[in-house]
ModelCIF file with pLDDT and N, C-alpha, C, O atoms, coordinates in Angstrom:
data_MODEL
#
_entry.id   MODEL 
#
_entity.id                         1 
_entity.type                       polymer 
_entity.pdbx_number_of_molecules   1 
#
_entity_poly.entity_id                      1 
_entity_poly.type                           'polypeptide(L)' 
_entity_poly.nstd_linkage                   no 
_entity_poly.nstd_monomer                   no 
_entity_poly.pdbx_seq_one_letter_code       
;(UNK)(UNK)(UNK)(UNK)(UNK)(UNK)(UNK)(UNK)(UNK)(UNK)(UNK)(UNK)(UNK)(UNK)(UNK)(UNK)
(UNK)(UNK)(UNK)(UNK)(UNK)(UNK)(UNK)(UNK)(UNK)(UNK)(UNK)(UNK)(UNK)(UNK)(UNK)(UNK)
(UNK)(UNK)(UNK)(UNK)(UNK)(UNK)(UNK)(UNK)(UNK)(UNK)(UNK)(UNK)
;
_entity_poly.pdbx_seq_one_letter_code_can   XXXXXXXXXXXXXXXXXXXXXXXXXXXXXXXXXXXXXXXXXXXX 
_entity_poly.pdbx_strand_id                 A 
#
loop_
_entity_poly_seq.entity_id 
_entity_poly_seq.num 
_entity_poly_seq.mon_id 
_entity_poly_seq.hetero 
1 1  UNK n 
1 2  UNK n 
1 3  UNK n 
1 4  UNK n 
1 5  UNK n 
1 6  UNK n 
1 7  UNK n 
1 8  UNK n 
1 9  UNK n 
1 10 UNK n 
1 11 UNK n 
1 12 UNK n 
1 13 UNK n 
1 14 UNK n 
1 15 UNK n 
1 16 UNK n 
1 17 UNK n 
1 18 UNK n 
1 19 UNK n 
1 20 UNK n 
1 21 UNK n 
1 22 UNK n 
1 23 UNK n 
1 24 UNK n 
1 25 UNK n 
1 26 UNK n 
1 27 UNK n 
1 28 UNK n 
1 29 UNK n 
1 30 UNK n 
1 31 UNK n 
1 32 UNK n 
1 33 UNK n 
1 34 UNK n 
1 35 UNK n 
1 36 UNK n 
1 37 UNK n 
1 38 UNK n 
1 39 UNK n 
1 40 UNK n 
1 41 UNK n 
1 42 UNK n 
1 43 UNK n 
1 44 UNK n 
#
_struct_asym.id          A 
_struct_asym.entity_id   1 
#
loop_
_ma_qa_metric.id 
_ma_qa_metric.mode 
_ma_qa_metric.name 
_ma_qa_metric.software_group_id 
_ma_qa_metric.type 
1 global pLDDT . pLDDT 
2 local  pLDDT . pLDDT 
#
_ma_qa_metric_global.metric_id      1 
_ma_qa_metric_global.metric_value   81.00 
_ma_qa_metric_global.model_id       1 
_ma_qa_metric_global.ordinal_id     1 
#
loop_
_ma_qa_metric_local.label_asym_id 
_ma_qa_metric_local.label_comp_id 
_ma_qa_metric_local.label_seq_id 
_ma_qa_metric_local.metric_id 
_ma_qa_metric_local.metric_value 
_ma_qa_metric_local.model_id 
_ma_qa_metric_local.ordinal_id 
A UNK 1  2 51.00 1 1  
A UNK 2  2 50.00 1 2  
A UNK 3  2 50.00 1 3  
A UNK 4  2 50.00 1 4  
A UNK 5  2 50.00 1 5  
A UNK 6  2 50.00 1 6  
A UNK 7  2 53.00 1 7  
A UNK 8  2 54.00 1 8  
A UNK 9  2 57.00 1 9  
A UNK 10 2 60.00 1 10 
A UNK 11 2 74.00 1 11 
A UNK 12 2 82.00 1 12 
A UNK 13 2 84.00 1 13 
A UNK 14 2 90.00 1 14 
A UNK 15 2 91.00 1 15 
A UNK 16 2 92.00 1 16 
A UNK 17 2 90.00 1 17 
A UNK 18 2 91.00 1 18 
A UNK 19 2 93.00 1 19 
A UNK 20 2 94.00 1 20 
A UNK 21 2 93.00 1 21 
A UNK 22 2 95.00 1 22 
A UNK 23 2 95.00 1 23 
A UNK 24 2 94.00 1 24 
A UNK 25 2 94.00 1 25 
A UNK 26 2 94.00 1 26 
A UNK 27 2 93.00 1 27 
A UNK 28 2 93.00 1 28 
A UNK 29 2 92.00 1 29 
A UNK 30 2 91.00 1 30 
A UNK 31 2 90.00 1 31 
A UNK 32 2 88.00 1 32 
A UNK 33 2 85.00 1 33 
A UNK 34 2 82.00 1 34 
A UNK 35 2 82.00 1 35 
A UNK 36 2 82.00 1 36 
A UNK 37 2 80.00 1 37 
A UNK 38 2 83.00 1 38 
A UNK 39 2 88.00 1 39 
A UNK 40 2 91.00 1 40 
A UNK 41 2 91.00 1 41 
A UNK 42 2 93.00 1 42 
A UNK 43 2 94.00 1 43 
A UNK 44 2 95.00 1 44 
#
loop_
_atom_site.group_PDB 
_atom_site.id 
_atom_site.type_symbol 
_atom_site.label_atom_id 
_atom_site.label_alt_id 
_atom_site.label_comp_id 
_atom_site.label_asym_id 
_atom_site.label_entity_id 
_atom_site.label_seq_id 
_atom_site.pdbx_PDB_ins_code 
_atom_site.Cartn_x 
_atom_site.Cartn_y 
_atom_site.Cartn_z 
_atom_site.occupancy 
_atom_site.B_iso_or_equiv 
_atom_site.pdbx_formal_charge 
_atom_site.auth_seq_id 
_atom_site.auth_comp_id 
_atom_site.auth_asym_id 
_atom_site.auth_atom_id 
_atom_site.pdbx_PDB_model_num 
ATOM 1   N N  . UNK A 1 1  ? 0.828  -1.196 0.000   1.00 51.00 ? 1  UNK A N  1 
ATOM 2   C CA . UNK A 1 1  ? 0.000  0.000  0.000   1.00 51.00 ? 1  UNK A CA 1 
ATOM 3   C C  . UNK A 1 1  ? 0.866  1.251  0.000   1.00 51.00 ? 1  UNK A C  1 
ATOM 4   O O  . UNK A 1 1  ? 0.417  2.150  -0.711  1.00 51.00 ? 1  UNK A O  1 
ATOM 5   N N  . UNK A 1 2  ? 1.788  1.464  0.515   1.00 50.00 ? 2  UNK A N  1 
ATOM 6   C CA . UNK A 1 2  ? 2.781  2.407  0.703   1.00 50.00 ? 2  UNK A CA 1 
ATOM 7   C C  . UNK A 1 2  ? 3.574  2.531  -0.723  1.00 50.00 ? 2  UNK A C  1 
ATOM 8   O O  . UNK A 1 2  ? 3.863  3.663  -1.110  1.00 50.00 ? 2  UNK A O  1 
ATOM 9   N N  . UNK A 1 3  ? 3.873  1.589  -1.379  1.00 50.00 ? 3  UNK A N  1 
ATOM 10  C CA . UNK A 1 3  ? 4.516  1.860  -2.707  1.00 50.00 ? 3  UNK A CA 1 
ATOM 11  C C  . UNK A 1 3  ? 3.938  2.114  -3.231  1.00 50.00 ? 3  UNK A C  1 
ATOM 12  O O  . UNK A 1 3  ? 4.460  3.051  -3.835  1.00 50.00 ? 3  UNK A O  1 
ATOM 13  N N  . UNK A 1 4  ? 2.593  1.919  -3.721  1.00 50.00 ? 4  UNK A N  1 
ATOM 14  C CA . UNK A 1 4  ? 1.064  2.296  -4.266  1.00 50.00 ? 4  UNK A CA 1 
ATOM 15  C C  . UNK A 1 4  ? 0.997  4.114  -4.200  1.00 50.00 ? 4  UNK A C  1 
ATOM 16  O O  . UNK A 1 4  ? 1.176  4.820  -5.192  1.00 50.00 ? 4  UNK A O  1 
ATOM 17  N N  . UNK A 1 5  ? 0.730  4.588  -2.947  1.00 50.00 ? 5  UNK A N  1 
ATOM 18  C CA . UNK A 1 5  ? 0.893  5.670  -2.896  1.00 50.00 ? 5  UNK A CA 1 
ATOM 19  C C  . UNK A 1 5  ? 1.939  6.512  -3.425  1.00 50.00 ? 5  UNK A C  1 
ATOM 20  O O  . UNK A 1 5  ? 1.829  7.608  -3.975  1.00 50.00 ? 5  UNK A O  1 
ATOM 21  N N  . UNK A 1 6  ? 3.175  5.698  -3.126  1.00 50.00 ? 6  UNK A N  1 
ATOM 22  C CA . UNK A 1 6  ? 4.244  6.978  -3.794  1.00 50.00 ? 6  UNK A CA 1 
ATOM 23  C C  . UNK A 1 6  ? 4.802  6.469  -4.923  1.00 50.00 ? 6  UNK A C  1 
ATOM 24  O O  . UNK A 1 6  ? 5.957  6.756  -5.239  1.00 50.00 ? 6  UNK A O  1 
ATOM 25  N N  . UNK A 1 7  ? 3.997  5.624  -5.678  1.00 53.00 ? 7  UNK A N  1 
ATOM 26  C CA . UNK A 1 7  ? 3.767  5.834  -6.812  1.00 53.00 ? 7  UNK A CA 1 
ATOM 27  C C  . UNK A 1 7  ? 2.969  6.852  -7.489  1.00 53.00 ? 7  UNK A C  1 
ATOM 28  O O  . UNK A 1 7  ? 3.441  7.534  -8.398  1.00 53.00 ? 7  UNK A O  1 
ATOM 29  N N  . UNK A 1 8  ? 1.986  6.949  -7.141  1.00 54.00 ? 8  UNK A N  1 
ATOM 30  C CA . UNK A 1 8  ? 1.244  7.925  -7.726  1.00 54.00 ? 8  UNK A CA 1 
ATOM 31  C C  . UNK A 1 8  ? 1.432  9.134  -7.385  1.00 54.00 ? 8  UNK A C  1 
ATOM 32  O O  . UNK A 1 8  ? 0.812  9.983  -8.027  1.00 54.00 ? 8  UNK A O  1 
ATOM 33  N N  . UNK A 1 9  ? 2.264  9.543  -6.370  1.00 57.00 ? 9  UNK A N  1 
ATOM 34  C CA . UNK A 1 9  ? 2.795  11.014 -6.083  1.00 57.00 ? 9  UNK A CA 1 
ATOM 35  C C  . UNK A 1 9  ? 3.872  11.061 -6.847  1.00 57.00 ? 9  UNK A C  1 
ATOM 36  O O  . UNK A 1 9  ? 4.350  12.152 -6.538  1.00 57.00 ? 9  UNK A O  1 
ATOM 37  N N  . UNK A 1 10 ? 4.674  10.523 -7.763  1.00 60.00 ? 10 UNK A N  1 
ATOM 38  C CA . UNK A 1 10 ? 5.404  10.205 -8.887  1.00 60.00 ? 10 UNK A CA 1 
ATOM 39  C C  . UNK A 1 10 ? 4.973  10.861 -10.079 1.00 60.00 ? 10 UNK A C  1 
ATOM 40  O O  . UNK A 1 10 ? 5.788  11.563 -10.678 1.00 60.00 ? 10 UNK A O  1 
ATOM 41  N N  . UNK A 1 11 ? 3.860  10.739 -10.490 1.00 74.00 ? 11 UNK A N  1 
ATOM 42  C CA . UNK A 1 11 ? 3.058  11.244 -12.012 1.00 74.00 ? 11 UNK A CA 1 
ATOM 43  C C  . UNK A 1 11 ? 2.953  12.894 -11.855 1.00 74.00 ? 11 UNK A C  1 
ATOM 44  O O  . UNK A 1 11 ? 2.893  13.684 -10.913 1.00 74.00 ? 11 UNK A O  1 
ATOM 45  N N  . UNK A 1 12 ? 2.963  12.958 -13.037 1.00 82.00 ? 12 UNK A N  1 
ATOM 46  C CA . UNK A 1 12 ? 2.010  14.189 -13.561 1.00 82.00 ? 12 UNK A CA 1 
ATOM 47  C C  . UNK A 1 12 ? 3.648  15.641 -12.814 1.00 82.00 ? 12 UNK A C  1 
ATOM 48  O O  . UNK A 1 12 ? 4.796  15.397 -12.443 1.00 82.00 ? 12 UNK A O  1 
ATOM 49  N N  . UNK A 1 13 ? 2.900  16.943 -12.918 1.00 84.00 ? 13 UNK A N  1 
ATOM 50  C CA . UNK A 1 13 ? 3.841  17.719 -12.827 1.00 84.00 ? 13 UNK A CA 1 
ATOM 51  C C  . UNK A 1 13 ? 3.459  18.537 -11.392 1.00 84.00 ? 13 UNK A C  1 
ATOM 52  O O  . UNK A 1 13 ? 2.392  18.066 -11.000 1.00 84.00 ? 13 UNK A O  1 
ATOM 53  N N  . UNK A 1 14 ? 3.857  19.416 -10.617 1.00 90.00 ? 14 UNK A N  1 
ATOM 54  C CA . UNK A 1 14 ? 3.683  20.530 -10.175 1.00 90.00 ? 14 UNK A CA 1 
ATOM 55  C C  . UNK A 1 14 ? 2.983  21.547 -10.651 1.00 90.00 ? 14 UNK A C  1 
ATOM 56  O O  . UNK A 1 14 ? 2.926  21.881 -11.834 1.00 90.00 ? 14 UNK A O  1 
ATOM 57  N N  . UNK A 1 15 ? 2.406  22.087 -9.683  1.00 91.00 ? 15 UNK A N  1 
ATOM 58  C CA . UNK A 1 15 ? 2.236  23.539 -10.662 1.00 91.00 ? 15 UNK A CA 1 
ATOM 59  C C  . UNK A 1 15 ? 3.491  24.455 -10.720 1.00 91.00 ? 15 UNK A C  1 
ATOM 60  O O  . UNK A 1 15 ? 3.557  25.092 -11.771 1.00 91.00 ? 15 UNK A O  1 
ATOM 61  N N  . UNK A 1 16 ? 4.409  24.651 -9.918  1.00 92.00 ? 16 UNK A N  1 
ATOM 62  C CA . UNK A 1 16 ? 5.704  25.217 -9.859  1.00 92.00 ? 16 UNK A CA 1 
ATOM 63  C C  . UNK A 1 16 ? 5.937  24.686 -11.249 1.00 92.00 ? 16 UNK A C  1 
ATOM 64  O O  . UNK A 1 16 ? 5.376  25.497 -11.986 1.00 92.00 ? 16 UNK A O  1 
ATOM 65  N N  . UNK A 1 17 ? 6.596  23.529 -12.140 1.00 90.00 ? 17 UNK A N  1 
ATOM 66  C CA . UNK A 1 17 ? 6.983  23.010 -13.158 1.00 90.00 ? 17 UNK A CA 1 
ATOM 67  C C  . UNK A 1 17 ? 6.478  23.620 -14.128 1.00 90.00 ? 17 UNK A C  1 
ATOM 68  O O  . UNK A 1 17 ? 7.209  24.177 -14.947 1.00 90.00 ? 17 UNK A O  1 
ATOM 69  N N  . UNK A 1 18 ? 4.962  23.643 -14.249 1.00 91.00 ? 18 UNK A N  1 
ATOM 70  C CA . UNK A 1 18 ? 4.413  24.698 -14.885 1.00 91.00 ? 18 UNK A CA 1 
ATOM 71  C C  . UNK A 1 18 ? 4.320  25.606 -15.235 1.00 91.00 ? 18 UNK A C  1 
ATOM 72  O O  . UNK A 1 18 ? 4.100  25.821 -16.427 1.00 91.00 ? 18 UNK A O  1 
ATOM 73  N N  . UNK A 1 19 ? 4.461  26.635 -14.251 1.00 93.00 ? 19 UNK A N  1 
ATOM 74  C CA . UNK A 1 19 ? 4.639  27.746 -14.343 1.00 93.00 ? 19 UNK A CA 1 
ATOM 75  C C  . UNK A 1 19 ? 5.914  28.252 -14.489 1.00 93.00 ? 19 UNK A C  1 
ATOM 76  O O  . UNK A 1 19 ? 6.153  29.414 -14.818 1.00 93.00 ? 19 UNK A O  1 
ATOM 77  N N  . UNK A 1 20 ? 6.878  27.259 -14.211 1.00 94.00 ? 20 UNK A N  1 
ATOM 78  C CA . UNK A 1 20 ? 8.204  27.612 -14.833 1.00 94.00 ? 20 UNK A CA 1 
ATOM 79  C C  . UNK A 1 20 ? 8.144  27.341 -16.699 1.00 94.00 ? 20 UNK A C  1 
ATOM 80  O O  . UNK A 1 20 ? 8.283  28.246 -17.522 1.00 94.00 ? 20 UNK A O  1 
ATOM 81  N N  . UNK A 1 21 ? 7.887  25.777 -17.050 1.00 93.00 ? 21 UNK A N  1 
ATOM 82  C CA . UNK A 1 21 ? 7.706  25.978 -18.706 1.00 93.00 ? 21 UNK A CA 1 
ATOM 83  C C  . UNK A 1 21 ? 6.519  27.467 -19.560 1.00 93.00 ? 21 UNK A C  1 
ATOM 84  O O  . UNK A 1 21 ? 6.780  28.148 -20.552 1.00 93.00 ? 21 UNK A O  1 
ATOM 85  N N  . UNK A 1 22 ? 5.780  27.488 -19.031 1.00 95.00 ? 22 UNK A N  1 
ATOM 86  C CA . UNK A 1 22 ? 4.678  29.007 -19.415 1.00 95.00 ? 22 UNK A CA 1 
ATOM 87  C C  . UNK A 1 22 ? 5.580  30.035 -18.827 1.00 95.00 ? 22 UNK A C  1 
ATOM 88  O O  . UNK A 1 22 ? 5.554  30.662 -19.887 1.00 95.00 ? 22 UNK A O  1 
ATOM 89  N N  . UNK A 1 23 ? 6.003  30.434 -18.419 1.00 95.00 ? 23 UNK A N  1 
ATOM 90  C CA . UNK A 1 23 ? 7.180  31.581 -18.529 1.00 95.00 ? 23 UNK A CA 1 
ATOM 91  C C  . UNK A 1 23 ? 8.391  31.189 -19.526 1.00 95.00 ? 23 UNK A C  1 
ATOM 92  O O  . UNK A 1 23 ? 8.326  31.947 -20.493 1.00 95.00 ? 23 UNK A O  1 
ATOM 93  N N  . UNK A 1 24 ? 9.348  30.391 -19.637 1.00 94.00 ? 24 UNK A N  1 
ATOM 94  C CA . UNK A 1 24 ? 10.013 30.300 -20.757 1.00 94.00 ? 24 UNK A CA 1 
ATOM 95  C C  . UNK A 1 24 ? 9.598  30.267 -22.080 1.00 94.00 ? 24 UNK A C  1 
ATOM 96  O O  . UNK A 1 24 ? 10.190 30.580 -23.112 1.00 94.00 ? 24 UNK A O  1 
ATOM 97  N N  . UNK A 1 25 ? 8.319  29.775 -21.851 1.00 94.00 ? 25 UNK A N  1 
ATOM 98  C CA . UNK A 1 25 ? 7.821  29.563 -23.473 1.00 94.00 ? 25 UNK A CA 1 
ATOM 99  C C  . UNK A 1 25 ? 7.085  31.422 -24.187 1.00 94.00 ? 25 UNK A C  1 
ATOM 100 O O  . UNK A 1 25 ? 6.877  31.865 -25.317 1.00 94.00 ? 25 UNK A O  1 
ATOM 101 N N  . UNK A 1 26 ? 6.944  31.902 -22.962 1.00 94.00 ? 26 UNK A N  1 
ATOM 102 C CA . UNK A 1 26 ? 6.294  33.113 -22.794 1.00 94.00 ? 26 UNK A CA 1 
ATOM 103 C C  . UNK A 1 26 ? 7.277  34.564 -23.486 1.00 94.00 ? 26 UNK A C  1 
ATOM 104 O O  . UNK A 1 26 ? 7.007  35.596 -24.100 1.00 94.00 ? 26 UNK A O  1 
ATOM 105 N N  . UNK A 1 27 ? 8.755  33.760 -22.848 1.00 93.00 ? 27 UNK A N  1 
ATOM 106 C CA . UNK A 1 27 ? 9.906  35.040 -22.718 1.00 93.00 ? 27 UNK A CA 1 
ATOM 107 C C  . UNK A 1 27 ? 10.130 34.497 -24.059 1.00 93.00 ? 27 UNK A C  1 
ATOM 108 O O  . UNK A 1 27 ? 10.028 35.487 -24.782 1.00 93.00 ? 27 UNK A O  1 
ATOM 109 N N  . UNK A 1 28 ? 10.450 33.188 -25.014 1.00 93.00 ? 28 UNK A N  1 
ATOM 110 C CA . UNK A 1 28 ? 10.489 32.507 -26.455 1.00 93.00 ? 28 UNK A CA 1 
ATOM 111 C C  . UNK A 1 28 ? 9.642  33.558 -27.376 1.00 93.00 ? 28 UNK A C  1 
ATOM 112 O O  . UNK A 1 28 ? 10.115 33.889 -28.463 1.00 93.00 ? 28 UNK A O  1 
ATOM 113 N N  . UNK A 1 29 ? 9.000  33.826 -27.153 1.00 92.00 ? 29 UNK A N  1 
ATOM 114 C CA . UNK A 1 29 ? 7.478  34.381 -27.940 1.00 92.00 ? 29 UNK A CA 1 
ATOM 115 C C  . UNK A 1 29 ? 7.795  35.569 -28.064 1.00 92.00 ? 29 UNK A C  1 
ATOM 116 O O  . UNK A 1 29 ? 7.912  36.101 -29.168 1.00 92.00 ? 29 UNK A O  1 
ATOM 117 N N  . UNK A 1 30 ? 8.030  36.318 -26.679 1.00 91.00 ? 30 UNK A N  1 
ATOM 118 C CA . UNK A 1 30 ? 7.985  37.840 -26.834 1.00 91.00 ? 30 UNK A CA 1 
ATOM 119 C C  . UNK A 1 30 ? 9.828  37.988 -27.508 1.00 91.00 ? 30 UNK A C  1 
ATOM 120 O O  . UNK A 1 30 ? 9.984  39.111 -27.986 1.00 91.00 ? 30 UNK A O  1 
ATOM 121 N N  . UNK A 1 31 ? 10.416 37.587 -27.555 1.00 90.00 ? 31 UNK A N  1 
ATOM 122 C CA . UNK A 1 31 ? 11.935 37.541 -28.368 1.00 90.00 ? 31 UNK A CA 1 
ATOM 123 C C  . UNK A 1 31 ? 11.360 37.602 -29.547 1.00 90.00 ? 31 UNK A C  1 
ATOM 124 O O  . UNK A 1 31 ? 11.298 38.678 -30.142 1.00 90.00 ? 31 UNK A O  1 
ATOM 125 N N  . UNK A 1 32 ? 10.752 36.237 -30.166 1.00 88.00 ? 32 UNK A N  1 
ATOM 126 C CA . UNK A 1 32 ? 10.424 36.106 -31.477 1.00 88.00 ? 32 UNK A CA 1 
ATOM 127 C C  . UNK A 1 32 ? 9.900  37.474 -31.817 1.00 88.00 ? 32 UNK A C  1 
ATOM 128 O O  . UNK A 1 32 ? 10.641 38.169 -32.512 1.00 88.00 ? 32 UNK A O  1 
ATOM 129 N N  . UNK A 1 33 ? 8.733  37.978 -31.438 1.00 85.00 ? 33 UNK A N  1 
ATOM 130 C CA . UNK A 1 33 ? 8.222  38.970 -31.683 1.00 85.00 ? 33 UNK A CA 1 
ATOM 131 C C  . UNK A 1 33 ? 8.533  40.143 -31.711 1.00 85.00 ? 33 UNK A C  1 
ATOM 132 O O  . UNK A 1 33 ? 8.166  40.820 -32.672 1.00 85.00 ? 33 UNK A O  1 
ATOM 133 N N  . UNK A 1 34 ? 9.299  40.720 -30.666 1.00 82.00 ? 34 UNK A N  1 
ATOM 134 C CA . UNK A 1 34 ? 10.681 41.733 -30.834 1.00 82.00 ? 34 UNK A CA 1 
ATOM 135 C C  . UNK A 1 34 ? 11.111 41.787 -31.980 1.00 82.00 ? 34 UNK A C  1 
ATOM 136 O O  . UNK A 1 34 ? 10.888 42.730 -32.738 1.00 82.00 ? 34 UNK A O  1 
ATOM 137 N N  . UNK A 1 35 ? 11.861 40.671 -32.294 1.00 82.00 ? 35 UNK A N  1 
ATOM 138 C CA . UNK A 1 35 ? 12.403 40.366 -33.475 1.00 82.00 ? 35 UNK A CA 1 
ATOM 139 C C  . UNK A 1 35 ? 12.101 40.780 -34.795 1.00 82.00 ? 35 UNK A C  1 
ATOM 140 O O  . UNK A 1 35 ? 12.520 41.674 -35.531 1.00 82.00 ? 35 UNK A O  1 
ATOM 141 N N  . UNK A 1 36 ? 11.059 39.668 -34.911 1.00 82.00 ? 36 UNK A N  1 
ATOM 142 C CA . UNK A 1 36 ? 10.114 40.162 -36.064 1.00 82.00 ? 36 UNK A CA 1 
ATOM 143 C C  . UNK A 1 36 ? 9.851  41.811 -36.439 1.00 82.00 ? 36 UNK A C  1 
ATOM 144 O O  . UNK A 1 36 ? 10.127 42.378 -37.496 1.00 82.00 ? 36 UNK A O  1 
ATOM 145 N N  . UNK A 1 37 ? 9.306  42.307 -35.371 1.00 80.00 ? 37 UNK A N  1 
ATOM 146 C CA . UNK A 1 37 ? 9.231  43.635 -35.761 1.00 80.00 ? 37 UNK A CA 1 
ATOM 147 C C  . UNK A 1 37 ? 10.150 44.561 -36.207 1.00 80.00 ? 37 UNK A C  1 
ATOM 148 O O  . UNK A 1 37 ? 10.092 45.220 -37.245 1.00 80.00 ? 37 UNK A O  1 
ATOM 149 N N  . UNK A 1 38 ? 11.002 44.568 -35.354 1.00 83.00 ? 38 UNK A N  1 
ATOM 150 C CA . UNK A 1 38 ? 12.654 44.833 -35.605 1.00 83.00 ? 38 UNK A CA 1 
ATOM 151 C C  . UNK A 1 38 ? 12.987 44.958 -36.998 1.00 83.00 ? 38 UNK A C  1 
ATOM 152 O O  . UNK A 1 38 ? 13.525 45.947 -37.495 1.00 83.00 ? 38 UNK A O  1 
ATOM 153 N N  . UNK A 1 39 ? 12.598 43.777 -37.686 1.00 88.00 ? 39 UNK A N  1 
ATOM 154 C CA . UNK A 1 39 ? 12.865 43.512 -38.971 1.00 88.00 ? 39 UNK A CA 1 
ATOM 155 C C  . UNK A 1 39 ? 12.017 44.161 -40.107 1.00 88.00 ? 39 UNK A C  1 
ATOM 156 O O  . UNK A 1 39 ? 12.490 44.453 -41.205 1.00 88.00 ? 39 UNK A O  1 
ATOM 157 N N  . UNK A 1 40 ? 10.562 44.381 -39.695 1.00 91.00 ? 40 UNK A N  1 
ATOM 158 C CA . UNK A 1 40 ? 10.123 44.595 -40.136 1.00 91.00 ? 40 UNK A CA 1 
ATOM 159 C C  . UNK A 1 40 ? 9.690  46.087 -40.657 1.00 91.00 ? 40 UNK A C  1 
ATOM 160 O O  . UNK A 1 40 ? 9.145  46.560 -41.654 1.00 91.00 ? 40 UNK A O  1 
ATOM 161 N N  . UNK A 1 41 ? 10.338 46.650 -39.197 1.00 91.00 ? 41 UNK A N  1 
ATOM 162 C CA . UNK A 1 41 ? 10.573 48.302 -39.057 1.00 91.00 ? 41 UNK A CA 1 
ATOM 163 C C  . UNK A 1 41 ? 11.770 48.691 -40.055 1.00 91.00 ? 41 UNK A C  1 
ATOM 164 O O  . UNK A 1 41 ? 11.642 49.605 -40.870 1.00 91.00 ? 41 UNK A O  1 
ATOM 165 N N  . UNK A 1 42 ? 13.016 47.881 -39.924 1.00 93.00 ? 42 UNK A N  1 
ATOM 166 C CA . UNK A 1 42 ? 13.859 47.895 -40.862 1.00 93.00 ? 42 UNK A CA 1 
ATOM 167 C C  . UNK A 1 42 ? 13.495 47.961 -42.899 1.00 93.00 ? 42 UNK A C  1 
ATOM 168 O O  . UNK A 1 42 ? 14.100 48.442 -43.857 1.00 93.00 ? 42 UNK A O  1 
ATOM 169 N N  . UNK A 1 43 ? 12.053 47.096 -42.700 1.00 94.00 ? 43 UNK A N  1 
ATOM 170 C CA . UNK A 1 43 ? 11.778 46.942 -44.485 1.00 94.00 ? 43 UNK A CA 1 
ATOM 171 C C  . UNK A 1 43 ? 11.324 48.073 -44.624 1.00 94.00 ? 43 UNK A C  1 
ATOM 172 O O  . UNK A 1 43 ? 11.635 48.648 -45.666 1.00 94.00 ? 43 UNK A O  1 
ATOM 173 N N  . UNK A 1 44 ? 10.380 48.839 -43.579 1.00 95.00 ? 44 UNK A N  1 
ATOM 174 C CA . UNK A 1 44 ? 9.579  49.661 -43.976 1.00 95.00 ? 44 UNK A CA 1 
ATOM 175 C C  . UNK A 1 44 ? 10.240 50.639 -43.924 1.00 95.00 ? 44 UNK A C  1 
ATOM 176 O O  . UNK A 1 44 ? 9.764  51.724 -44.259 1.00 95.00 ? 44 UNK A O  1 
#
């Protein structure tokens, strides 16, 4: 019964984990987008 349990406290993520990948993927995005514009200010 005891391995049972911490097995299943094993799965799945945190919300800490979470909210660490949705901030990196967040700061990814707003770079890209910087970017982009950057470039785009440059054509125009």
């Amino acid at each position: 019964e005891f391995s049972m349990t911490y097995k299943t406290k094993d799965q799945g993520f945190t919300i800490i984990e979470l909210l660490i990948v949705i901030v990196v993927i967040g700061i990814l995005v707003f770079l890209i987008f910087s970017t982009l514009s950057g470039v785009k200010q440059k054509e125009r």
